[in-house]
N, C-alpha and C. Protein backbone atom coordinates (compact mmCIF):
# COMPACT_ATOMS: atom_id res chain seq x y z
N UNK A 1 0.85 -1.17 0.00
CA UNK A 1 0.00 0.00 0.00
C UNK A 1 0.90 1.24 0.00
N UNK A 2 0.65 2.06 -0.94
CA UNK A 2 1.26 3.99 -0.80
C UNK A 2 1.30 4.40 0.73
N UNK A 3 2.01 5.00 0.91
CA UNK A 3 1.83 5.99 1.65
C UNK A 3 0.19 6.76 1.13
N UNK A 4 0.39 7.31 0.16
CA UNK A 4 -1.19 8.24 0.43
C UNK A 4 -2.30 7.04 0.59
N UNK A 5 -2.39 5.84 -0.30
CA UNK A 5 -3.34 4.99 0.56
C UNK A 5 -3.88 4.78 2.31
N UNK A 6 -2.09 4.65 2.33
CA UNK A 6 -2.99 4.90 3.70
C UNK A 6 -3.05 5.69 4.83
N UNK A 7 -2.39 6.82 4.33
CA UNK A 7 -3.23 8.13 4.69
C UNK A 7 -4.63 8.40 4.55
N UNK A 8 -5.09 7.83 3.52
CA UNK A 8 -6.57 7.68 3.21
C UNK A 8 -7.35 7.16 4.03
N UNK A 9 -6.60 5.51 4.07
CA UNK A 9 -7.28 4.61 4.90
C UNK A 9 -7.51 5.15 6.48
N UNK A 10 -6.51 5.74 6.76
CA UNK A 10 -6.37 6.33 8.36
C UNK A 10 -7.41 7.68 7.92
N UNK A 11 -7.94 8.00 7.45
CA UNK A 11 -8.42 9.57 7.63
C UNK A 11 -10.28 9.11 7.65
N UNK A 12 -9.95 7.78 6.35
CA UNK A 12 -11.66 7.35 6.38
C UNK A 12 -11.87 6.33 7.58
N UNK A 13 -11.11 6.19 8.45
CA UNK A 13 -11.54 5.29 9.75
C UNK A 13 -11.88 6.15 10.33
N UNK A 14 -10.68 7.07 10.43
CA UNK A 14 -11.08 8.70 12.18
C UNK A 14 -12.34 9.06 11.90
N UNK A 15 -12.29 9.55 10.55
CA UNK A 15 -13.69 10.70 10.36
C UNK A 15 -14.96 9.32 10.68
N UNK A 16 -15.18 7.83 10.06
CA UNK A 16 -16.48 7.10 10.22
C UNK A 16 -17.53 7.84 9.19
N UNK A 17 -17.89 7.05 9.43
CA UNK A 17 -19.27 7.18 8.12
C UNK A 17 -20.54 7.61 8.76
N UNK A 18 -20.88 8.99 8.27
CA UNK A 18 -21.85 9.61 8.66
C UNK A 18 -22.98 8.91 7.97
N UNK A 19 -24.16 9.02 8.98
CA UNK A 19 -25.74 8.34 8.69
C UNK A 19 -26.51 9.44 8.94
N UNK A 20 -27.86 9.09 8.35
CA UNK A 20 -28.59 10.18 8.12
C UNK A 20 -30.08 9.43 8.78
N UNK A 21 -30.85 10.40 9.44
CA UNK A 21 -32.05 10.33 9.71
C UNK A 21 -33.12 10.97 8.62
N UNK A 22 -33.70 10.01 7.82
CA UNK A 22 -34.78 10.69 6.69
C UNK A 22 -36.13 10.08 7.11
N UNK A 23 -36.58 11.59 7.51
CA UNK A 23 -38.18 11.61 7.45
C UNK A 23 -38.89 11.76 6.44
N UNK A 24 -40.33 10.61 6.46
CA UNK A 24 -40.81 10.79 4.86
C UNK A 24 -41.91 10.91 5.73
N UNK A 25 -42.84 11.71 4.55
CA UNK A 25 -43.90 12.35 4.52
C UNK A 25 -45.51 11.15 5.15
N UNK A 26 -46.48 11.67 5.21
CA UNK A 26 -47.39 10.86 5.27
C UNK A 26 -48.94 11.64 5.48
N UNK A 27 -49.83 11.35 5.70
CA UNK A 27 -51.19 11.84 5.56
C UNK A 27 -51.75 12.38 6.89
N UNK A 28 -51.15 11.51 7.99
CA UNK A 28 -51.77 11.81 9.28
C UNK A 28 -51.45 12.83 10.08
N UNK A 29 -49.88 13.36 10.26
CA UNK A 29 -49.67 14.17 11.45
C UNK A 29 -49.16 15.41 10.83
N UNK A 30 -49.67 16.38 11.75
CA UNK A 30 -49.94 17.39 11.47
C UNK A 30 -48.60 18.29 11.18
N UNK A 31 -48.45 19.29 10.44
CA UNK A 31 -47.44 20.13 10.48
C UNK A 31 -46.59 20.49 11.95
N UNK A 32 -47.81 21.03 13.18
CA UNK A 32 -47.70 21.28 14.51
C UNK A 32 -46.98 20.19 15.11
N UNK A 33 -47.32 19.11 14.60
CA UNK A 33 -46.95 17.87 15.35
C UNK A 33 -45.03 17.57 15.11
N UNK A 34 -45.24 17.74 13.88
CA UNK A 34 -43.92 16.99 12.78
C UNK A 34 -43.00 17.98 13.50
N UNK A 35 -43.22 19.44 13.81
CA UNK A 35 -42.41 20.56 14.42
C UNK A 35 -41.87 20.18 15.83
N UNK A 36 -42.92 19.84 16.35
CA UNK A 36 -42.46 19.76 17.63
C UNK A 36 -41.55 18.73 17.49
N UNK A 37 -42.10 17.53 17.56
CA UNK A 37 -41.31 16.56 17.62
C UNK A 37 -39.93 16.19 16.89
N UNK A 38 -39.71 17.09 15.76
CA UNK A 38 -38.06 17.04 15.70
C UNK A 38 -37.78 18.49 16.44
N UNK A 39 -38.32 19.25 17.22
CA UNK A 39 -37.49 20.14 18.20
C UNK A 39 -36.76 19.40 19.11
N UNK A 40 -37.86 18.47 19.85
CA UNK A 40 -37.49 17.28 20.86
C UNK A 40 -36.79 16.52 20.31
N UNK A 41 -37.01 15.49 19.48
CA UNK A 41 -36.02 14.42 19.06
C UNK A 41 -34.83 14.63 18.46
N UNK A 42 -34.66 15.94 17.89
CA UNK A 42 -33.52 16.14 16.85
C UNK A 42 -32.81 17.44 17.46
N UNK A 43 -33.49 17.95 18.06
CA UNK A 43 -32.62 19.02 18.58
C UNK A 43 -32.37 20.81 18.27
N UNK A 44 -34.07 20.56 17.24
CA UNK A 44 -33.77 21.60 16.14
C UNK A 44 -34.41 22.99 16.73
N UNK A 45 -34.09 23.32 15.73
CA UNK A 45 -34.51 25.05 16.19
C UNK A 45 -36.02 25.01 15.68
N UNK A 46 -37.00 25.78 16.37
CA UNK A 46 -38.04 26.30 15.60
C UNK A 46 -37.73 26.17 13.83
N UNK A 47 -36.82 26.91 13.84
CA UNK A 47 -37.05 27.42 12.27
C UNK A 47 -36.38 26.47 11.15
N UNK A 48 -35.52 25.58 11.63
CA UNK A 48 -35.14 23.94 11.52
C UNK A 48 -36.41 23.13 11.21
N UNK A 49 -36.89 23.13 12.18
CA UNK A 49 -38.12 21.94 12.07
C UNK A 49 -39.11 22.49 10.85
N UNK A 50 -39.49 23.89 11.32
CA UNK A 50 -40.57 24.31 10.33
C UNK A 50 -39.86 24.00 8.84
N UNK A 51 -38.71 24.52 8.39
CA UNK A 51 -38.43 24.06 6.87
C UNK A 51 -38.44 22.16 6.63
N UNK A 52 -37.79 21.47 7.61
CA UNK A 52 -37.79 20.38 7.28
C UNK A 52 -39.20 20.10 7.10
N UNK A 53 -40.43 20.09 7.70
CA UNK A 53 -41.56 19.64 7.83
C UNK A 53 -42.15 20.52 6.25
N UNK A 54 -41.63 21.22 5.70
CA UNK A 54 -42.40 22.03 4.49
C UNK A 54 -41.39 21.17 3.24
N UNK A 55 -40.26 20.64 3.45
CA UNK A 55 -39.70 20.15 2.53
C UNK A 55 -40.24 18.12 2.88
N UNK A 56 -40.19 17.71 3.48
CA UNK A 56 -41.31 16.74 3.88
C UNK A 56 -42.46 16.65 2.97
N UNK A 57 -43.49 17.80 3.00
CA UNK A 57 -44.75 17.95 2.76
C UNK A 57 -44.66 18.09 1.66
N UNK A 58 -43.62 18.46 0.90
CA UNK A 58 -43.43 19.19 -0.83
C UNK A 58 -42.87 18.10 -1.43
N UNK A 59 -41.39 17.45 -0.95
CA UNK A 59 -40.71 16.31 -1.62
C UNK A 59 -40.69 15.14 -1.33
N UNK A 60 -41.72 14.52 -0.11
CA UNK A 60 -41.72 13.62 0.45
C UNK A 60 -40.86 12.93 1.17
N UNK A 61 -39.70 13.52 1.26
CA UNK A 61 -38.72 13.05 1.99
C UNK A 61 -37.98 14.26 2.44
N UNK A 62 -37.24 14.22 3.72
CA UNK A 62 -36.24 15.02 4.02
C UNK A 62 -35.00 14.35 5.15
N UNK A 63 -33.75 14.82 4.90
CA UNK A 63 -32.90 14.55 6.07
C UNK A 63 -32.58 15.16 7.11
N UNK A 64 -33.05 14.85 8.17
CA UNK A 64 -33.25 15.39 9.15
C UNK A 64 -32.32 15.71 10.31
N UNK A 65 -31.73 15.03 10.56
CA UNK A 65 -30.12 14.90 10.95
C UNK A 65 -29.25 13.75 10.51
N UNK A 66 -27.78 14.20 10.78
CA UNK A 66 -26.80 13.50 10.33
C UNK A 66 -25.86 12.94 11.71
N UNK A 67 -25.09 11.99 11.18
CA UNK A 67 -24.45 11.88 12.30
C UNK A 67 -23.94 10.16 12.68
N UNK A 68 -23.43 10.14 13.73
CA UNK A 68 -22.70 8.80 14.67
C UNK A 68 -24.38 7.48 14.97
N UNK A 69 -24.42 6.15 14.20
CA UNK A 69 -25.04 5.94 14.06
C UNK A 69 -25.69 5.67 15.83
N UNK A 70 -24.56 5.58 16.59
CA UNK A 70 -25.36 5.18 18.38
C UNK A 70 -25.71 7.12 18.78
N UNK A 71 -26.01 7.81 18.13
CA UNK A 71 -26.20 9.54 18.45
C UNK A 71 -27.99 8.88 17.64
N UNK A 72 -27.90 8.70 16.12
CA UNK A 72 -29.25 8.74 15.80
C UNK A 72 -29.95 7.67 15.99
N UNK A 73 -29.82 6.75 16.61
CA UNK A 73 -30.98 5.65 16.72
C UNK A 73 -31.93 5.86 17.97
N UNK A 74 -31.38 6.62 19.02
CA UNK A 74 -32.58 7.01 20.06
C UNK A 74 -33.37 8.15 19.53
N UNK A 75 -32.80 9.25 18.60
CA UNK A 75 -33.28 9.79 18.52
C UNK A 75 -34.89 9.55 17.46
N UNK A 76 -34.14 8.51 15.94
CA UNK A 76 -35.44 7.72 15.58
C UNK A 76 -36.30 7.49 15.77
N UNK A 77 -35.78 6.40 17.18
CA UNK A 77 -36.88 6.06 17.74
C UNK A 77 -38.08 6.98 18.52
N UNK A 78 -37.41 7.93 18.88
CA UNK A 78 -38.21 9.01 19.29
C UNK A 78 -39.49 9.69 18.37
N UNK A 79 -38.56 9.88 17.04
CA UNK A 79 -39.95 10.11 16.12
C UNK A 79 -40.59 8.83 15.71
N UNK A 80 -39.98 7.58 15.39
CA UNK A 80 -41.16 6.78 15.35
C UNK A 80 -42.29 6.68 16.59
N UNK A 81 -41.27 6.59 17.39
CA UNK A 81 -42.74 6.54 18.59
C UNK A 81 -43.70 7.96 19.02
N UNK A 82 -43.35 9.14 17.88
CA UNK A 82 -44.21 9.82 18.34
C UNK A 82 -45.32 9.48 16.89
N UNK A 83 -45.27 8.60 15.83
CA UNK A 83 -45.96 8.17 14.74
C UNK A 83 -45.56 8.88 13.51
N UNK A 84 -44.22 9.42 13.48
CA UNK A 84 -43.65 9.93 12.44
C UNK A 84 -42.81 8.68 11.73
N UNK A 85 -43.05 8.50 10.11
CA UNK A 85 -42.34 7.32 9.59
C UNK A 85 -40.79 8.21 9.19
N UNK A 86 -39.32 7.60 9.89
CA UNK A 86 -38.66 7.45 9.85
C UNK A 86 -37.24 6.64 9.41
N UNK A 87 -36.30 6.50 9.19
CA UNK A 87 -35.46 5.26 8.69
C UNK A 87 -33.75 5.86 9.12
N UNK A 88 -32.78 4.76 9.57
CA UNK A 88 -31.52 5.50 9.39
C UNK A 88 -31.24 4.94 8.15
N UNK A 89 -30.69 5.94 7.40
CA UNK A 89 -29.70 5.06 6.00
C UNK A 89 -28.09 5.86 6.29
């Protein structure tokens, strides 16, 4: 292996592979609802939640946070269990 190989290899272990929390859209819960609950689960600002929940409602999907996959799986679960459909990819 190069030297820059594995400089590479050492830089893509430290940094880890960021995952993403994507919320997709659905019929039942309300704009009010979708807000709050990524204030709480995700951490967001008012004005965070409100765009994600309008890009949700428009493109059917949005990413909602990023991050260390043991950081987003409680938080998931948080919006699934408030009846928001969720997924980590």
């Amino acid at each position: 292996m190069s030297t820059q190989e594995e400089v590479l290899e050492k830089v893509d272990t430290q940094v880890g592979k960021e995952n993403e929390i994507v919320l997709y859209n659905d019929d039942y819960n309300t704009f009010d609802h979708v807000i709050e609950t990524l204030i709480y689960a995700c951490d967001h600002t008012p004005e965070q939640a409100e765009q994600c929940s309008i890009l949700v409602h428009y493109k059917g999907k949005c990413t909602v946070k990023t991050g260390a996959f043991d950081d987003l799986k409680p938080r998931c679960s948080k919006l699934l269990d408030a009846g928001l459909s969720a997924e980590i990819v």
